[in-house]
Structures are given as C-alpha cells and as structure tokens.
Protein backbone atom coordinates (compact mmCIF):
# COMPACT_ATOMS: atom_id res chain seq x y z
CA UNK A 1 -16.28 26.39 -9.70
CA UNK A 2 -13.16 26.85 -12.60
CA UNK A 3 -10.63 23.87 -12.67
CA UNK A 4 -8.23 25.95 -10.69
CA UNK A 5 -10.70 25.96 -7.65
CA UNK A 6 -11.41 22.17 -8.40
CA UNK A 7 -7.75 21.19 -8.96
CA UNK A 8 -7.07 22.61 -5.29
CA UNK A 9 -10.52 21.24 -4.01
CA UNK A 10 -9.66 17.81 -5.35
CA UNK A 11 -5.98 17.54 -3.88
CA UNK A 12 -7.29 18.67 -0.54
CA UNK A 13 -9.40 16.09 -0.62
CA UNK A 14 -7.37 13.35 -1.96
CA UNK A 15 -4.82 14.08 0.60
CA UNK A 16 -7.33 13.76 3.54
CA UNK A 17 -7.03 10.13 2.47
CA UNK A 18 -5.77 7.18 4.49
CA UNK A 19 -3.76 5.12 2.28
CA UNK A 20 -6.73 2.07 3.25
CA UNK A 21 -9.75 4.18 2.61
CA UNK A 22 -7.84 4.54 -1.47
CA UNK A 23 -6.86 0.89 -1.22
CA UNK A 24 -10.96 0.23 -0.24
CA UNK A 25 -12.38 2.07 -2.65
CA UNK A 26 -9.95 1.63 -5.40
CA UNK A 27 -11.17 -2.07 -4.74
CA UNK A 28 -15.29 -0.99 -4.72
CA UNK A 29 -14.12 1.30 -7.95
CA UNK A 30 -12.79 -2.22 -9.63
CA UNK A 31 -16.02 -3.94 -9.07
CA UNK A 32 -18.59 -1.25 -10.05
CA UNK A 33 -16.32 -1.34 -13.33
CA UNK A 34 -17.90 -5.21 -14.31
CA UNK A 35 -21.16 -3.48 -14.18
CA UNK A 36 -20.50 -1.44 -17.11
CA UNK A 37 -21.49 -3.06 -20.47
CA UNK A 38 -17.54 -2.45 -21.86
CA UNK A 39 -16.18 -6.61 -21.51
CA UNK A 40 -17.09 -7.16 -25.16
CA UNK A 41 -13.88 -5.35 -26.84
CA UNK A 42 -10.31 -6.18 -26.93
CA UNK A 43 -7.78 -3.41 -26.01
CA UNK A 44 -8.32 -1.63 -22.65
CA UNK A 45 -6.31 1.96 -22.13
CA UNK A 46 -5.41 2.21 -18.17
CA UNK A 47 -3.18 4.82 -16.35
CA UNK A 48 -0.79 3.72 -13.93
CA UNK A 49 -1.37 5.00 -10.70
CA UNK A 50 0.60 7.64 -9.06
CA UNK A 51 0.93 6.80 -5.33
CA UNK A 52 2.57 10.57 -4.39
CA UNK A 53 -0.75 11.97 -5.79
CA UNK A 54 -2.92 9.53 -4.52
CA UNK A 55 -4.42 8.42 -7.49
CA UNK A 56 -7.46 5.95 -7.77
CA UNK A 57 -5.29 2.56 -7.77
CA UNK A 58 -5.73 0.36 -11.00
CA UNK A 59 -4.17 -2.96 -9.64
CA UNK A 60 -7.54 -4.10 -9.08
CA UNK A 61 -9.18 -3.14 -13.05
CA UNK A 62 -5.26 -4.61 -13.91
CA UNK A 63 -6.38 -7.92 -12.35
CA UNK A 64 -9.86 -7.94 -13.99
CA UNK A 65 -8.68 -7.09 -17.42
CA UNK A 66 -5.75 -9.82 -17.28
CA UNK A 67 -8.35 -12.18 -15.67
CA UNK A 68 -10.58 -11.74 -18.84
CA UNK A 69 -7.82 -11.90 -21.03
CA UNK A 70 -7.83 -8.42 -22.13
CA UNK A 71 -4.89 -6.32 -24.13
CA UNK A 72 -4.24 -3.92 -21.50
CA UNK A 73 -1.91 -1.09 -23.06
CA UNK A 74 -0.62 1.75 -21.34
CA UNK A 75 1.11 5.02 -21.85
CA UNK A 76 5.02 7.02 -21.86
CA UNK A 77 4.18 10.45 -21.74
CA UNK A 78 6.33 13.14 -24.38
CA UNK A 79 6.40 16.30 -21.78
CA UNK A 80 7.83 18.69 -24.95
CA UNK A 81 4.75 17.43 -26.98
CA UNK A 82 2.22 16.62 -24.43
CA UNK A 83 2.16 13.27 -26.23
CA UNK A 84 1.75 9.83 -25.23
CA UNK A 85 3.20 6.73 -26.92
CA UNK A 86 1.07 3.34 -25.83
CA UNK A 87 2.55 0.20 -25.31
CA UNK A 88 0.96 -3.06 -25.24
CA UNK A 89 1.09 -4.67 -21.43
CA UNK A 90 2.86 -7.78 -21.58
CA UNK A 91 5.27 -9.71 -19.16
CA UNK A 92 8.14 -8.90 -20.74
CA UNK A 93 7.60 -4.44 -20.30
CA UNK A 94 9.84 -2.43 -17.96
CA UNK A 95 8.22 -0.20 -15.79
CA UNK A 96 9.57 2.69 -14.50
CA UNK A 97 9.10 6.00 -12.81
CA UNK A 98 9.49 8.85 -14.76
CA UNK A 99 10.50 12.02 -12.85
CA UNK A 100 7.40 12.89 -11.69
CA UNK A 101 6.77 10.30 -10.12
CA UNK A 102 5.00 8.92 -13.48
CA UNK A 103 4.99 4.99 -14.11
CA UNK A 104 5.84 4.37 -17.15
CA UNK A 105 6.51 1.57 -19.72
CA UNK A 106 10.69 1.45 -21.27
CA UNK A 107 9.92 -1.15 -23.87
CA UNK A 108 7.08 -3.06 -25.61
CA UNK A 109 4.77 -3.17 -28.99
CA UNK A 110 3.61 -0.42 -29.97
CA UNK A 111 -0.43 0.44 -30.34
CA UNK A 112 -2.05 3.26 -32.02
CA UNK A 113 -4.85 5.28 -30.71
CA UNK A 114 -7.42 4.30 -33.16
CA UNK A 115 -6.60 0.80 -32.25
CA UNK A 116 -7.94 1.66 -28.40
CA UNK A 117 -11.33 0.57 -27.71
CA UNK A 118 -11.93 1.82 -23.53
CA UNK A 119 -10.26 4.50 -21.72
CA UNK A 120 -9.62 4.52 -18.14
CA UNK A 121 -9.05 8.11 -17.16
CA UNK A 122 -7.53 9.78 -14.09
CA UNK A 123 -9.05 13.18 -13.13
CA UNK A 124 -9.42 15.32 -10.23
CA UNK A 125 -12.95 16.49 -10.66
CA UNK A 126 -15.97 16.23 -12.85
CA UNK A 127 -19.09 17.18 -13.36
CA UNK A 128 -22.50 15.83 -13.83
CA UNK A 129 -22.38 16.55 -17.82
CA UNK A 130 -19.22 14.79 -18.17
CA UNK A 131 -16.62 17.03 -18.21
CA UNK A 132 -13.50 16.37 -16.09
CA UNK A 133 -10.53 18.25 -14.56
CA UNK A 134 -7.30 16.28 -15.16
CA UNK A 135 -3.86 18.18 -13.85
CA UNK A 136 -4.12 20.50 -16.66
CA UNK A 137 -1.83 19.70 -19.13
CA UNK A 138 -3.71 18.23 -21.90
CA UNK A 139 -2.07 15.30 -22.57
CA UNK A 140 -5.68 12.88 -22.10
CA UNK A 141 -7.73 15.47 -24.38
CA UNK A 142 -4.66 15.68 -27.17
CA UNK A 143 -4.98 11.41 -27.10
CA UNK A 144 -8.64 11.34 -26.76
CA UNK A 145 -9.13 12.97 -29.76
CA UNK A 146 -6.80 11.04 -32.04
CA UNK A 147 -8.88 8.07 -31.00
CA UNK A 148 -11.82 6.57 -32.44
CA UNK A 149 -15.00 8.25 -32.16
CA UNK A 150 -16.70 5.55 -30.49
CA UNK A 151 -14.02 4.89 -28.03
CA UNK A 152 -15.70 4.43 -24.42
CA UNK A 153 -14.28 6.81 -22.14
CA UNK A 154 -14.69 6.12 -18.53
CA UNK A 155 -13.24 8.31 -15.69
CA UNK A 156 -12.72 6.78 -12.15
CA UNK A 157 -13.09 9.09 -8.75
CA UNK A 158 -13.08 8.65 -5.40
CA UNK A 159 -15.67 11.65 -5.16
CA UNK A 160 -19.20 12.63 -6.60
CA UNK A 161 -20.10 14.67 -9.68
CA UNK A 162 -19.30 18.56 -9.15
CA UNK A 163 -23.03 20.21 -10.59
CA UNK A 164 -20.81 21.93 -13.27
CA UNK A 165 -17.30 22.97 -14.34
CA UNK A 166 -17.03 26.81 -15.11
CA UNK A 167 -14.47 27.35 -17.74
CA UNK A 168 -15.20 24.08 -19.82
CA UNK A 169 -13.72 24.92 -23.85
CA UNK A 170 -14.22 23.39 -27.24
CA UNK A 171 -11.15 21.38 -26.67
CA UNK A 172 -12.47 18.80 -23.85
CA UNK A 173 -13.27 15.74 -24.15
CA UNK A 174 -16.12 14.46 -22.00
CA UNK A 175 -16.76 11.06 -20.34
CA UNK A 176 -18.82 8.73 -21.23
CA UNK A 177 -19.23 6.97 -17.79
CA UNK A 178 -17.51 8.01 -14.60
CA UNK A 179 -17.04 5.40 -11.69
CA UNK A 180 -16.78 5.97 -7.69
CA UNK A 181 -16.32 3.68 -4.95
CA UNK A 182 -20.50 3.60 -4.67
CA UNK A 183 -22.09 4.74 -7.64
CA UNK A 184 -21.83 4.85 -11.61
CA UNK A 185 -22.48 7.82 -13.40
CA UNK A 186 -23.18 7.78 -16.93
CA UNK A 187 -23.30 10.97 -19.38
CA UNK A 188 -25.18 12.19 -21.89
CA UNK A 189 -28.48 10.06 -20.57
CA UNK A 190 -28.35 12.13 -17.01
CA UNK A 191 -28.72 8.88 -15.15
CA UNK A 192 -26.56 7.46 -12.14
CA UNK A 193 -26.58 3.24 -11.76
C-alpha cells in the first residue's frame, strides 16, 4: 500500500476506537515502553497527544519519564517552516492548543535537537522495515534529521507492522523500535519482543 491508502486505512481504524480501548492500550503501550533498553539517557522527546485524532495517549510514558526523573521536552510546531521549536517540560510551561487541535508548549527553556537523546513518535502506519506514515507533512523527518545520529527513535501504534510501505523516499527517517499495546517491534534486526 502508498501512505495515501495507509493514511485513510489508519484513520478508519483509529476512529473505530472506543475512547477505553485507546485509554487501555495507551496504558499496555506505556508498559511495553520499560522493556526497551532506553532508561539510561537524560532527555526524552514526546508528542502530546491529539484527542480529535485519537492519538496513542502519552500521559502514561509522561508519568514514567517524570517518575524516573527524566527531562521530558516537547515541541511548538512552525506550520510556514514545517519546524519545531522544543521546550524543556517543567511545571512552570503553558500548554495550549494550537488550531489544530495541536498541544503545544507557550513558554519554557529552550533545547536543541542534538541535545535529544529518545524520540517518541506519532504515526499512522508502519511497516516491518521501519518506515512510518506520519500525517504527511514532514515536520518529524525535517527534526529527525537535525538530531544526533544515534538518537533512539521509537514509534508507538495501536496496530501491527504493515509488510511494506510503497512509496518510501530518501528523505524518511526510519524507526528504530516501534511499540503496540502487545508487542515490540524492533528494526533493522527483523525481530519482534
């Protein structure tokens, strides 16, 4: 399938959703995360959920990070640049939506991408290389690749690997690990914990 076919796929099948099956395996999502091998760095990129879309809720990886005293840092997105300034998460940061429905932070420290460490991603689709389908804008690959090369790069889904994306190109960015409610996939050693 292309990421247009996915992208429709994917919202279909985010919408079937009850808002307690996402709050139930946003939770199972949070947990499979302390599996990974990632607790061992400092500053932890996260996306703010988007309720209207239904989006993989990050309360839960929000809790864990602040409960292993984490810098959690998160992102105001530049819609004329498809750019995204990061903020570090402290007590003391507005939050507000953006137009689209977008949380976002209205004041706070600034952090540079090199600085990141881990990446939690939001996607639609992905598929069992790595690749993802976000909502097609760009903004994660742009960021991704003003990061450090080592940066961990995990995606989170409600849904299993897609056997391949169609129109993949030179600009994307693939995972490194990809987490659902039941299973962990991790790239480029074709294995599934």
């Amino acid at each position: 399938m292309n990421k247009k076919d996915l992208r429709r796929k994917y919202k279909s099948l985010r919408g079937a959703l009850s808002t307690d099956e996402i709050e139930d395996f946003s939770l199972k999502i949070a947990n499979q995360a302390l599996k990974l091998p990632i607790w061992n760095f400092e500053n932890y990129h996260i996306f703010l959920s988007i309720h209207e879309h239904r989006e993989v809720q990050t309360d839960y990886l929000l809790h864990i990070l602040n409960g292993k005293d984490k810098n959690v840092i998160v992102s105001k997105s530049d819609f004329e640049n498809r750019t995204m300034q990061h903020v570090l998460l402290t007590d003391n940061v507005t939050i507000k939506k953006n137009e689209w429905n977008i949380p976002e932070p209205q004041n706070g420290f600034s952090v540079v991408d090199e600085q990141i460490d881990v990446v939690f991603i939001p996607l639609l689709a992905y598929d069992v290389s790595g690749n993802r389908v976000g909502y097609g804008k760009g903004f994660y690959d742009l960021f991704l690749s003003k990061c450090k090369p080592n940066v961990v790069k995990i995606g989170l889904s409600f849904f299993d690997a897609e056997p391949t994306i169609a129109d993949t190109n030179r600009h994307d960015i693939r995972l490194d690990y990809c987490i659902t409610p039941d299973k962990i996939y991790e790239f480029g050693t074709e294995s599934v914990k």
